[in-house]
C-alpha atoms as a PDB file:
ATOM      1  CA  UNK A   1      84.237  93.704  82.810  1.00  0.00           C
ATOM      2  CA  UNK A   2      87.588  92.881  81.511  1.00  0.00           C
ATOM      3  CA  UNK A   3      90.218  91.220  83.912  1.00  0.00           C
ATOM      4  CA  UNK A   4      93.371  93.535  83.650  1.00  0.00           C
ATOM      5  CA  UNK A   5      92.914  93.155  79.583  1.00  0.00           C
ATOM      6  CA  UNK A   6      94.704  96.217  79.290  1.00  0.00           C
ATOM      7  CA  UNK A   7      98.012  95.740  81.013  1.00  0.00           C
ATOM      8  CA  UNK A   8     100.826  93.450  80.928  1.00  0.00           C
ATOM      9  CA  UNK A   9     102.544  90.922  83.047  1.00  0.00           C
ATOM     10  CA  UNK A  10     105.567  90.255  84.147  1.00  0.00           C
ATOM     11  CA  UNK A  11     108.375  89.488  86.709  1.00  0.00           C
ATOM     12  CA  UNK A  12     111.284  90.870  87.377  1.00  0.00           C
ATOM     13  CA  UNK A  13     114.842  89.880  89.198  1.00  0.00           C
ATOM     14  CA  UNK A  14     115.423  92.515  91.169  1.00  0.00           C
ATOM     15  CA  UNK A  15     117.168  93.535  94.587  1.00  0.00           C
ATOM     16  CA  UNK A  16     117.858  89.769  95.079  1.00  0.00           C
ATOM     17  CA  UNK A  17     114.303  88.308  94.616  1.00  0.00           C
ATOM     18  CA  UNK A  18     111.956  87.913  92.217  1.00  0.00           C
ATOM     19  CA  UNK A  19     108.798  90.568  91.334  1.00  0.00           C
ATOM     20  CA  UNK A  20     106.172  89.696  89.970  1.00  0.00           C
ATOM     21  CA  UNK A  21     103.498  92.542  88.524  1.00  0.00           C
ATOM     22  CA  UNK A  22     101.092  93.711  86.276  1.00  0.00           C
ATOM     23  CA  UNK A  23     101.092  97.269  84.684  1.00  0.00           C
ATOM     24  CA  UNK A  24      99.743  99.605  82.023  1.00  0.00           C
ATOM     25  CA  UNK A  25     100.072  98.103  78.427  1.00  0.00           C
ATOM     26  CA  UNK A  26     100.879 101.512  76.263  1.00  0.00           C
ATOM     27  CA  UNK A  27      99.451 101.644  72.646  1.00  0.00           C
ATOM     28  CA  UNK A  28     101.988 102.408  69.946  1.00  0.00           C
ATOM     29  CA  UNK A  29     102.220 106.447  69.615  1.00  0.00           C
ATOM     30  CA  UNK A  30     100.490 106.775  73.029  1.00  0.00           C
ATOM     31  CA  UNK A  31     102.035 109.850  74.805  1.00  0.00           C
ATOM     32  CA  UNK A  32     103.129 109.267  78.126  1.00  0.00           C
ATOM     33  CA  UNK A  33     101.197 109.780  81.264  1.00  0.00           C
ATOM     34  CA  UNK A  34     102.226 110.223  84.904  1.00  0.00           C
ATOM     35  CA  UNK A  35     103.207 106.944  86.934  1.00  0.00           C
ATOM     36  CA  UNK A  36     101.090 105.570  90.170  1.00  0.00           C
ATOM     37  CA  UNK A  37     102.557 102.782  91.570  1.00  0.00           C
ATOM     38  CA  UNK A  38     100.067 100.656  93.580  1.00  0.00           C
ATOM     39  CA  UNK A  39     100.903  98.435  96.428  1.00  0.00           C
ATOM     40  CA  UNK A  40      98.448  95.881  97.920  1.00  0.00           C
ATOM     41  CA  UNK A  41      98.064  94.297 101.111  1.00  0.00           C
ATOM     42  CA  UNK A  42      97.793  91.946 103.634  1.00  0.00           C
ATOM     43  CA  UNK A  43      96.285  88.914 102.660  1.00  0.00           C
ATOM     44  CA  UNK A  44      96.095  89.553  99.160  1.00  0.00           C
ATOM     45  CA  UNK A  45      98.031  90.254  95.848  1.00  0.00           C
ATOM     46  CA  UNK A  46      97.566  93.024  93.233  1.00  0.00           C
ATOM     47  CA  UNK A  47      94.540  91.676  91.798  1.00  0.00           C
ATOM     48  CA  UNK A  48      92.949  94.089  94.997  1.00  0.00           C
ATOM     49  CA  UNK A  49      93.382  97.083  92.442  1.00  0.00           C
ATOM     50  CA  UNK A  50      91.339  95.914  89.563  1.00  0.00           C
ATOM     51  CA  UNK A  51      88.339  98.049  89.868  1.00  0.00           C
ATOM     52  CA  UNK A  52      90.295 100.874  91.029  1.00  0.00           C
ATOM     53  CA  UNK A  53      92.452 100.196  88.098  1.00  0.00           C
ATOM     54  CA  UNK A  54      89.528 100.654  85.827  1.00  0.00           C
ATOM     55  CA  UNK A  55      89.067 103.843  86.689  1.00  0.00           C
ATOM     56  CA  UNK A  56      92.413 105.332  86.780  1.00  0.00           C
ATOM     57  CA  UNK A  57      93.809 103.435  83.382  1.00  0.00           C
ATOM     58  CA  UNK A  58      92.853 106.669  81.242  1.00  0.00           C
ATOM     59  CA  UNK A  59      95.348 108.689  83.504  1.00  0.00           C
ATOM     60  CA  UNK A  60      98.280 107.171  84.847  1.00  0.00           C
ATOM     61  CA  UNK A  61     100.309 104.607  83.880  1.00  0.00           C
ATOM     62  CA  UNK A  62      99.945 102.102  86.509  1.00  0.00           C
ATOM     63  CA  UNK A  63     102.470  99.384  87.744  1.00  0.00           C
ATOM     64  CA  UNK A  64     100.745  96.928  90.306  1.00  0.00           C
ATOM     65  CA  UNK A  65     103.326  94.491  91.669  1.00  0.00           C
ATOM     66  CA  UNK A  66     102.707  91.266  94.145  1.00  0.00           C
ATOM     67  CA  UNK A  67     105.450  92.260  97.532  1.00  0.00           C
ATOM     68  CA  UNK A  68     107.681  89.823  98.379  1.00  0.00           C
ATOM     69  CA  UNK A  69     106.155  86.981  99.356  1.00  0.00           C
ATOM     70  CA  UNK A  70     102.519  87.615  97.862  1.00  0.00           C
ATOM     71  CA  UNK A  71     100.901  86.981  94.975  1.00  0.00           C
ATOM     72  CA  UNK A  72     103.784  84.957  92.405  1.00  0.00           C
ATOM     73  CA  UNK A  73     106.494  86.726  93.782  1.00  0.00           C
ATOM     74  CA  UNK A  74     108.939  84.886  95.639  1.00  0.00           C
ATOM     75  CA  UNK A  75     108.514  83.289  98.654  1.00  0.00           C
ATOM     76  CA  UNK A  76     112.294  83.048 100.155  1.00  0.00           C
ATOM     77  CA  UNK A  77     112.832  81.417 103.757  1.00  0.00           C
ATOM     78  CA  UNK A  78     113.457  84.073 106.447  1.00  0.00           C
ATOM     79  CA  UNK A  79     116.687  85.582 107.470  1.00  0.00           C
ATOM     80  CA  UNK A  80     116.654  85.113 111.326  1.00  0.00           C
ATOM     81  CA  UNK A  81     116.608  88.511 112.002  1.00  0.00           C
ATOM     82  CA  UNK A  82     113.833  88.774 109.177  1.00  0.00           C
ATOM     83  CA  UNK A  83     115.477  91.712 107.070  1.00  0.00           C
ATOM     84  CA  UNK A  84     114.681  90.222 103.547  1.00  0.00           C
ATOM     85  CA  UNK A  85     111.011  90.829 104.707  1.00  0.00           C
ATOM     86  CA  UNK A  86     111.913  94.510 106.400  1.00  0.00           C
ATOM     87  CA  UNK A  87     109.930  97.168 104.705  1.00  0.00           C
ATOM     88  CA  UNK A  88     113.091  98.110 103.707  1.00  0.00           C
ATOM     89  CA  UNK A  89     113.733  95.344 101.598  1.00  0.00           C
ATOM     90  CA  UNK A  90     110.653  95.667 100.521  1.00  0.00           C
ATOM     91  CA  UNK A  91     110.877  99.077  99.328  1.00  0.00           C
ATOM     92  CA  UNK A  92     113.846  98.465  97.782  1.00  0.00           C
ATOM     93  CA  UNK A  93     112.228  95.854  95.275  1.00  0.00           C
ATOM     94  CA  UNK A  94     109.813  98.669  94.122  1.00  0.00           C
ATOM     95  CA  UNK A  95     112.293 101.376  93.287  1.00  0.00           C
ATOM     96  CA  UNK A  96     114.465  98.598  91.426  1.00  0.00           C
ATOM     97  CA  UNK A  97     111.330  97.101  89.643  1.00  0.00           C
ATOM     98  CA  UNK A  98     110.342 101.387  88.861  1.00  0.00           C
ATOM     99  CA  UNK A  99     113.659 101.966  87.715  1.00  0.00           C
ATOM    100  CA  UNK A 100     113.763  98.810  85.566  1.00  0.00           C
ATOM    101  CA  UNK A 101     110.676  99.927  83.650  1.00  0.00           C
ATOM    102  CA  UNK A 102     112.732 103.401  83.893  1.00  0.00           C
ATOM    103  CA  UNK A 103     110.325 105.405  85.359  1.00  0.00           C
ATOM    104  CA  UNK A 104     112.686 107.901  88.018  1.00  0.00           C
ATOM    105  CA  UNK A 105     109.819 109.574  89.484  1.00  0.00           C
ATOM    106  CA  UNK A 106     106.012 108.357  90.496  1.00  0.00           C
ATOM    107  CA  UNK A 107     103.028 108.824  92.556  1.00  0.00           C
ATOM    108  CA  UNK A 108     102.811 106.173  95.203  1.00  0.00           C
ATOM    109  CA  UNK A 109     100.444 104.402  97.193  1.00  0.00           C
ATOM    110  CA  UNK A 110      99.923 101.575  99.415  1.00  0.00           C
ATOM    111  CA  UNK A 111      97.287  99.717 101.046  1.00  0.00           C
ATOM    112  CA  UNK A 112      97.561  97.754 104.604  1.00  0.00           C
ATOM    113  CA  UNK A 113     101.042  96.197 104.195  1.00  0.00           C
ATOM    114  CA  UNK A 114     101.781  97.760 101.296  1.00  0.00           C
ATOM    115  CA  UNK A 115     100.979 101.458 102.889  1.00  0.00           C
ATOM    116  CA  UNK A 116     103.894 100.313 105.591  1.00  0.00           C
ATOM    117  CA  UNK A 117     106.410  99.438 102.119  1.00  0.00           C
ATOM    118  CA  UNK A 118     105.137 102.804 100.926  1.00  0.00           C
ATOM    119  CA  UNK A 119     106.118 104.470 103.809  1.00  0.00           C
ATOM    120  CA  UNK A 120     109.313 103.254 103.823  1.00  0.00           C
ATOM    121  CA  UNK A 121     110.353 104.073 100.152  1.00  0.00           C
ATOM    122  CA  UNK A 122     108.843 107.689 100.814  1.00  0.00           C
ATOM    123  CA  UNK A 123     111.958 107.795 103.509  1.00  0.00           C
ATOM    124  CA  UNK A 124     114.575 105.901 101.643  1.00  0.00           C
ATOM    125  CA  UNK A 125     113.758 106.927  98.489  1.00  0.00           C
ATOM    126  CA  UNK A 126     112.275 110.129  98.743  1.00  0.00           C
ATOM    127  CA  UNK A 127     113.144 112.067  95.661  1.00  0.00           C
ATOM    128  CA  UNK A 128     111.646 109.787  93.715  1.00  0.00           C
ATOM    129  CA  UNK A 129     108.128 109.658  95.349  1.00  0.00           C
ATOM    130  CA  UNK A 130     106.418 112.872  94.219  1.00  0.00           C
ATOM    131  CA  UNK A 131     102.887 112.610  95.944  1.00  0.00           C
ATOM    132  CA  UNK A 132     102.286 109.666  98.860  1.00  0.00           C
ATOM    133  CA  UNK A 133      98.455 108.070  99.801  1.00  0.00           C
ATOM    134  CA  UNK A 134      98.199 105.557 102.893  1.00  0.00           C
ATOM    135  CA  UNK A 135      94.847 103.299 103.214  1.00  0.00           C
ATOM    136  CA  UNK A 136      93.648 102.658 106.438  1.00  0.00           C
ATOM    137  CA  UNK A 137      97.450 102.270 108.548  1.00  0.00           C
ATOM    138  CA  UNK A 138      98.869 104.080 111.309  1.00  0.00           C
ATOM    139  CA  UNK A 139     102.241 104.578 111.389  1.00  0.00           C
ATOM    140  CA  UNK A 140     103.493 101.144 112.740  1.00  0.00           C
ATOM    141  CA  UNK A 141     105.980 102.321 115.403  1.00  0.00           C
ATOM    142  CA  UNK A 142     102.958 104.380 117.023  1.00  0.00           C
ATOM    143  CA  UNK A 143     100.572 101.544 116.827  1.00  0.00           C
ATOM    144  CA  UNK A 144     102.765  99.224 118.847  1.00  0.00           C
ATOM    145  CA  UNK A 145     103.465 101.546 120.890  1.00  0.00           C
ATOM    146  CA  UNK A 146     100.070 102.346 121.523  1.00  0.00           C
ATOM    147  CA  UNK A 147     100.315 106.229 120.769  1.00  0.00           C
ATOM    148  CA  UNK A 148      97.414 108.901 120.292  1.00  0.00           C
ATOM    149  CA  UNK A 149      95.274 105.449 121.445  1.00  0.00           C
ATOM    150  CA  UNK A 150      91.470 106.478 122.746  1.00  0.00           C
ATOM    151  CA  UNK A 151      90.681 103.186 124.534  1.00  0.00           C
ATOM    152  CA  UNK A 152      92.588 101.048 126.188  1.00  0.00           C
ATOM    153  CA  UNK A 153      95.473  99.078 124.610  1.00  0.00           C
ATOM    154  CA  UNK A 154      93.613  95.751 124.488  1.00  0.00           C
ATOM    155  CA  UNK A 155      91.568  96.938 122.611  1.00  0.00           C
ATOM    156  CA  UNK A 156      94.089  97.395 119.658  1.00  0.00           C
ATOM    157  CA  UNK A 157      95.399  93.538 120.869  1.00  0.00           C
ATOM    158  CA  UNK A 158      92.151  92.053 120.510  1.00  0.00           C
ATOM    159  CA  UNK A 159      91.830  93.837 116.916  1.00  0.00           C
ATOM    160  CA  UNK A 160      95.119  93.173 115.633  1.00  0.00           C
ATOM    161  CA  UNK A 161      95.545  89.711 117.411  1.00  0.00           C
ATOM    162  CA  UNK A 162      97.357  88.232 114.026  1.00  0.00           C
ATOM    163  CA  UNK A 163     100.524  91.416 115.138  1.00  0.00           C
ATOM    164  CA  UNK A 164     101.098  89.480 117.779  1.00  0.00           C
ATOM    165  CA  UNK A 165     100.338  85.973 117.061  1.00  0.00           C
ATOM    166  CA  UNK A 166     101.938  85.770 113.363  1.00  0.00           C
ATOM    167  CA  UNK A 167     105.759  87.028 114.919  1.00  0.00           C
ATOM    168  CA  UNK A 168     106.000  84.310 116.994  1.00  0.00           C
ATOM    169  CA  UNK A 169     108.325  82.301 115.866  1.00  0.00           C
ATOM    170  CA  UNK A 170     108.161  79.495 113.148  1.00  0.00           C
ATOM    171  CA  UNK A 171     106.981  77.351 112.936  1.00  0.00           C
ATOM    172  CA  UNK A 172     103.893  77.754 115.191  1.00  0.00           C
ATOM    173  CA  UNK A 173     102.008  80.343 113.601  1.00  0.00           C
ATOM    174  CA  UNK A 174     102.388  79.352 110.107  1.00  0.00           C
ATOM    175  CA  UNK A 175     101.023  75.720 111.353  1.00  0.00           C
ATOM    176  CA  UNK A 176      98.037  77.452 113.036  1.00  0.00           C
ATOM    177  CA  UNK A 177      97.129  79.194 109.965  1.00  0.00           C
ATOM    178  CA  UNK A 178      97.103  76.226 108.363  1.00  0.00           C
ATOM    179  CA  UNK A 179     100.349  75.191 106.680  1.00  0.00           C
ATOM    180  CA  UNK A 180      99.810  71.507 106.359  1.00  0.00           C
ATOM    181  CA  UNK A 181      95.967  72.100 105.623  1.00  0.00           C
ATOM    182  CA  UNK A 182      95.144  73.757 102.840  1.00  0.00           C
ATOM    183  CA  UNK A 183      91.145  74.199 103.836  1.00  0.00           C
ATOM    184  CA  UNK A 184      92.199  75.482 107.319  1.00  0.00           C
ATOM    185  CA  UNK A 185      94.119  78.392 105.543  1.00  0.00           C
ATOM    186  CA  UNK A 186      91.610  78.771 103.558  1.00  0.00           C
ATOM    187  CA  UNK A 187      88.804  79.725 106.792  1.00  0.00           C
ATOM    188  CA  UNK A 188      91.306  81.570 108.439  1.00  0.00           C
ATOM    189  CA  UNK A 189      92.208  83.722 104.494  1.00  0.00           C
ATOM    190  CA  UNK A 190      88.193  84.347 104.766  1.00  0.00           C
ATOM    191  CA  UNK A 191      88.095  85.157 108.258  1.00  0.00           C
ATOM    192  CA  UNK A 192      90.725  87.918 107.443  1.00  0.00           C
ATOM    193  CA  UNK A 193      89.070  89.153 104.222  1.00  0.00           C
ATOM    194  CA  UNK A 194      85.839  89.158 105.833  1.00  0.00           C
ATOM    195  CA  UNK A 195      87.105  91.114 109.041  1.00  0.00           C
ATOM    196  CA  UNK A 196      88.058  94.465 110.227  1.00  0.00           C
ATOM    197  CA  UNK A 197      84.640  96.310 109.773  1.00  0.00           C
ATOM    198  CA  UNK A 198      84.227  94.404 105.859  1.00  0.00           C
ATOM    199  CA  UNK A 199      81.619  92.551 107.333  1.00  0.00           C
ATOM    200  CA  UNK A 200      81.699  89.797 104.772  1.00  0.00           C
ATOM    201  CA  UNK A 201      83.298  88.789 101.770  1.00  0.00           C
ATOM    202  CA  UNK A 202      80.649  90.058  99.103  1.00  0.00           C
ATOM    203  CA  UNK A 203      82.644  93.174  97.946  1.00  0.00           C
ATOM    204  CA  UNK A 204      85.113  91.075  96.717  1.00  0.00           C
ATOM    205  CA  UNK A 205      85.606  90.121  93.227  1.00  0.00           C
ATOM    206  CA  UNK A 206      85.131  85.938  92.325  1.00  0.00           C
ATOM    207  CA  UNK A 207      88.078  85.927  90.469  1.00  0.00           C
ATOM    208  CA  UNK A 208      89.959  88.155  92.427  1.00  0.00           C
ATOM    209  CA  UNK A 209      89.207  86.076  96.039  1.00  0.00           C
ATOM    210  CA  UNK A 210      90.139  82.748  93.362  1.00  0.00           C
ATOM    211  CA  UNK A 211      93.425  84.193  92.973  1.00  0.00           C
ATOM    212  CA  UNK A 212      93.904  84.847  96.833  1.00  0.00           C
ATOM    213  CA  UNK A 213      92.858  81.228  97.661  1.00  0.00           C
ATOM    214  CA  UNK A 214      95.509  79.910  94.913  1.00  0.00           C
ATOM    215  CA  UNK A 215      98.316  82.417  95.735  1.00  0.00           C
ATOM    216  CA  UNK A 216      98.076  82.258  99.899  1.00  0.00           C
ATOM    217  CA  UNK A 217      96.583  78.767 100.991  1.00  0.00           C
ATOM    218  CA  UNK A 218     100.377  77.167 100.791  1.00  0.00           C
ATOM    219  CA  UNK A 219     103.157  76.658 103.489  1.00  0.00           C
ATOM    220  CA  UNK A 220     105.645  78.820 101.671  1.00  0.00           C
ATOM    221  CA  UNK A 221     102.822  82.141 101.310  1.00  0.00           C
ATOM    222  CA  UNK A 222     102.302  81.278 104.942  1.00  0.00           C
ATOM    223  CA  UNK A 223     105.521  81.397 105.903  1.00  0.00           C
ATOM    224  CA  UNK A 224     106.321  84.403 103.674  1.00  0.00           C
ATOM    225  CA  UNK A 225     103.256  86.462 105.422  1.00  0.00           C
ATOM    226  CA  UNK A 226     104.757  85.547 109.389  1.00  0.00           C
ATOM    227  CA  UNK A 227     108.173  86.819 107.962  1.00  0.00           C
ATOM    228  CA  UNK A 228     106.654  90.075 107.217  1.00  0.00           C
ATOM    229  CA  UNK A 229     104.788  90.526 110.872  1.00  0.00           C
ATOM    230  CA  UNK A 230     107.919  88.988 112.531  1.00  0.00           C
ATOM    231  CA  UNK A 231     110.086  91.989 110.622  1.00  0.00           C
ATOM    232  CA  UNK A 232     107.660  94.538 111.214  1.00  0.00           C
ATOM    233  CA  UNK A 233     107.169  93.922 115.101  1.00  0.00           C
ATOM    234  CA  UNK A 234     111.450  93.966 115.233  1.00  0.00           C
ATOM    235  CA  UNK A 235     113.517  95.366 112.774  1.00  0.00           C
ATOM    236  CA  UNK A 236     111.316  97.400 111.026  1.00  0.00           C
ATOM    237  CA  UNK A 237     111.025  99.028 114.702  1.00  0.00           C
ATOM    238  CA  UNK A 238     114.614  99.331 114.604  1.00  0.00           C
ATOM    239  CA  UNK A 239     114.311 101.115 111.115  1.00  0.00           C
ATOM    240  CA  UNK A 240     111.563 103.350 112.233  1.00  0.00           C
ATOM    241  CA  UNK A 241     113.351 104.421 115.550  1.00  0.00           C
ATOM    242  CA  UNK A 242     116.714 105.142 113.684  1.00  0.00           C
ATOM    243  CA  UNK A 243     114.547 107.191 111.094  1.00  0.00           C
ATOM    244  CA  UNK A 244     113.219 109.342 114.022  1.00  0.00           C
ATOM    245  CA  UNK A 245     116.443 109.895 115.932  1.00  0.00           C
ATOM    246  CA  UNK A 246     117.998 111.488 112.283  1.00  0.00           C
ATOM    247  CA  UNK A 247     114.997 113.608 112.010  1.00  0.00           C
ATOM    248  CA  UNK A 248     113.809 111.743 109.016  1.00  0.00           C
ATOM    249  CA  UNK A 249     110.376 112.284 107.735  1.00  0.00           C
ATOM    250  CA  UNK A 250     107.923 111.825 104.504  1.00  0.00           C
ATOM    251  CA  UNK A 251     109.183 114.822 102.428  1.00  0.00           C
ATOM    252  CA  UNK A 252     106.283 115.254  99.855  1.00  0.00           C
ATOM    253  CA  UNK A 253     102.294 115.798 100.431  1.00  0.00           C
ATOM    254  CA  UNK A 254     100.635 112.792 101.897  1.00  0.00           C
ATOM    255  CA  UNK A 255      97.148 111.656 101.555  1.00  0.00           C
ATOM    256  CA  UNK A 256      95.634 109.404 104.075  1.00  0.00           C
ATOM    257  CA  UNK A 257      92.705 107.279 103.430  1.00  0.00           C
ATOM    258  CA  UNK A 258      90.827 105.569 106.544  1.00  0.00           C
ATOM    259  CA  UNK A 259      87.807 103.249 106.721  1.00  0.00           C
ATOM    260  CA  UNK A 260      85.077 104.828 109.189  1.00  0.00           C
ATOM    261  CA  UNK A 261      84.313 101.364 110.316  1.00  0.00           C
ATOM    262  CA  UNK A 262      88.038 100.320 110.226  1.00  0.00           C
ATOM    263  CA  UNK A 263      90.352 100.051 113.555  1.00  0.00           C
ATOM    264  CA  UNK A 264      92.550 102.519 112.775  1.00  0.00           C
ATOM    265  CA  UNK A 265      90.135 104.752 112.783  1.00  0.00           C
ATOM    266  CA  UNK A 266      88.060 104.106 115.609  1.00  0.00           C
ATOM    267  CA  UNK A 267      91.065 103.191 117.761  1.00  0.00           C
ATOM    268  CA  UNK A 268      93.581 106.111 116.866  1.00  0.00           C
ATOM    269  CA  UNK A 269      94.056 109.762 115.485  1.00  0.00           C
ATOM    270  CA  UNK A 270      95.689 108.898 111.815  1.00  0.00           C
ATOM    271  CA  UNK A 271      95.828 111.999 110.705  1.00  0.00           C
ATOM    272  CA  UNK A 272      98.119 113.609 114.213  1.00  0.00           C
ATOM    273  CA  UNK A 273      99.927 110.431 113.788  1.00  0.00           C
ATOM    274  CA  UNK A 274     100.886 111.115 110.069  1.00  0.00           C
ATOM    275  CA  UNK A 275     101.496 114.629 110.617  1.00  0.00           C
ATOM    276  CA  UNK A 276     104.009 113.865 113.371  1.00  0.00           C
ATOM    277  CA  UNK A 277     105.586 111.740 110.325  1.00  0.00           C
ATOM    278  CA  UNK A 278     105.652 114.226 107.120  1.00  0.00           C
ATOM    279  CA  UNK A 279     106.715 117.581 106.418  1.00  0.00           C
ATOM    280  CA  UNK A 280     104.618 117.749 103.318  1.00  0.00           C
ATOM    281  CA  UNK A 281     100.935 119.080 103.896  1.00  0.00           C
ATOM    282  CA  UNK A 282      98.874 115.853 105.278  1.00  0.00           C
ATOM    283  CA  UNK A 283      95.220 115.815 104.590  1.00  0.00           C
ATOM    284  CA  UNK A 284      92.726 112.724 105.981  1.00  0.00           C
ATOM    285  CA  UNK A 285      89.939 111.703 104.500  1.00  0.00           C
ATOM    286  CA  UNK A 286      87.446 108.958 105.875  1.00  0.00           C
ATOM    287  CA  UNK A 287      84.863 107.134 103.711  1.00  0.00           C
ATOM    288  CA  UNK A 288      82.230 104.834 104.709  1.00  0.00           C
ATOM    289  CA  UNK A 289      83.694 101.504 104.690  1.00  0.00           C
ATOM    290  CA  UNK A 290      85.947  99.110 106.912  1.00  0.00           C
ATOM    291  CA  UNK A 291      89.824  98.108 106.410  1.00  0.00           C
ATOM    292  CA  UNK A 292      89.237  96.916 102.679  1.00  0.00           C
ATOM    293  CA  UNK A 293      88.792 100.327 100.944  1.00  0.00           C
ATOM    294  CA  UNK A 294      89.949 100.152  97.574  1.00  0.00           C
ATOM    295  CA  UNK A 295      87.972  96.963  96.964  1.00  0.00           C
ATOM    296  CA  UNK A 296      84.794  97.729  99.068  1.00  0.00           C
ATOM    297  CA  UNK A 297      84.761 101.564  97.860  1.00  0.00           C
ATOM    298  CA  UNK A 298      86.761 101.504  94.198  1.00  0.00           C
ATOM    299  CA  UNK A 299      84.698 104.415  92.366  1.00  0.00           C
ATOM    300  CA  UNK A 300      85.865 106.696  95.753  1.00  0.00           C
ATOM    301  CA  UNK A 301      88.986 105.043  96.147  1.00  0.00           C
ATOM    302  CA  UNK A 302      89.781 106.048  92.381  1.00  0.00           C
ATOM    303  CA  UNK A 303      88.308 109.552  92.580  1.00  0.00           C
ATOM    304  CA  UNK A 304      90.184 110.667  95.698  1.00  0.00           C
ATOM    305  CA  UNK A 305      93.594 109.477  94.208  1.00  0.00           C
ATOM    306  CA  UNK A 306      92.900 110.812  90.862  1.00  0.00           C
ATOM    307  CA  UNK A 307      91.981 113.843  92.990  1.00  0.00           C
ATOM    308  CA  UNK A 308      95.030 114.218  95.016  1.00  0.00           C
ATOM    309  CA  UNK A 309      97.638 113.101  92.249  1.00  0.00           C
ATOM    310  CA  UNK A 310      96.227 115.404  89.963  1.00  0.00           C
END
């Protein structure tokens, strides 16, 4: 199998940082096809759409970028209040990137992290996102707050123990994890890729968990990776509480995708949660895998998006 033969890559200055991505190389005279823009997750880069990719190349034109702080895109020092690692910001960087490879309108969705950036742009920038899919999140204001929860709240800690640990602040976590040891964040990159109901690391591509190890066993990924929890356990909060009070919600249809041996799933009710969130039509569908979807599952993965976007 080819390793993203067909697309092109690139980075991009935009909203004050630097982008970089990989996305649908279009032969001379092709006609133009709709836009999906992909967005990975937490611990990994865009390299986690490759065999999902595959499958969709023939009917979208597909922009995969790395979020700030992934992958090679930059890796700036945190604000103190963390807001150049808010969803926000975040968000932000993919409608500039989109609108710099002027594309106004696209299908949209995100993975882990990248479902929480997706989220966000579907609320700031919501005539632009024309059909939304979420992999395996809750809404992250209801998960800390423990909402529609079936067990008891520990039980989400005990799951999600890097929420809590990877806000504290620097430089504690980012040591833990393994910032002046490059084989320590290494085990603890494999103990997250392995986790979560993936039991194991075998569904993931060699060159694809090469590329993790290169791109996320450094102090400045490390770093970049606490900045994101640290925003999303504070001002993303903030952001997601003002959103509510305005009576802001996810304006287009909204496919959610959850792992049936993944937390969210076993630990909350995704699809009330979601609802709650969008006044599109919201439609869950569970598959038989853990947190990793799109790279344990990538024929289903494709065929549900390619069946929702159309």
């Amino acid at each position: 199998m080819t390793w993203f033969d067909d697309f092109e890559a690139r980075t991009f200055a935009a909203n004050g940082s630097s982008i970089h991505l990989r996305f649908s190389r279009l032969a001379r005279g092709e006609l133009p096809k709709p836009a999906l823009l992909l967005l990975h997750g937490f611990p990994q880069s865009h390299v986690m759409w490759h065999r999902v990719a595959q499958r969709l190349a023939a009917h979208y034109f597909l922009v995969m970028p790395d979020l700030r702080g992934y992958g090679d895109s930059a890796k700036e020092p945190g604000l103190p209040d963390h807001a150049n690692y808010s969803k926000r910001s975040m968000a932000d960087d993919m409608a500039a990137v989109m609108q710099m490879l002027g594309i106004d309108q696209f299908y949209l969705c995100g993975h882990d992290r990248g479902g929480r950036v997706a989220h966000r742009l579907a609320l700031d920038h919501a005539h632009r996102v024309k059909k939304l899919c979420v992999i395996d999140i809750a809404p992250t204001l209801d998960m800390y707050e423990g909402r529609s929860m079936t067990v008891p709240y520990m039980e989400f800690a005990r799951a999600y123990y890097h929420w809590f640990h990877l806000l504290q602040p620097a430089p504690l976590p980012e040591i833990m994890m393994g910032a002046n040891h490059p084989e320590t964040a290494k085990a603890y990159l494999h103990a997250k890729l392995g986790g979560w109901g993936s039991a194991g690391l075998g569904y993931i591509e060699p060159q694809a968990l090469a590329d993790y190890e290169r791109c996320f066993c450094n102090a400045a990924a490390l770093h970049a990776a606490c900045e994101d929890y640290r925003a999303s356990g504070g001002i993303d909060l903030d952001h997601d509480r003002q959103s509510r009070a305005q009576g802001q919600k996810i304006a287009c249809d909204l496919l959610v995708l959850a792992g049936e041996r993944g937390v969210v799933n076993q630990l909350f009710d995704p699809l009330a949660l979601w609802r709650d969130q969008c006044d599109g039509r919201v439609r869950l569908e569970t598959l038989p895998a853990g947190h990793f979807i799109p790279e344990e599952l990538p024929e289903a993965t494709a065929l549900a998006l390619q069946t929702f976007f159309g």
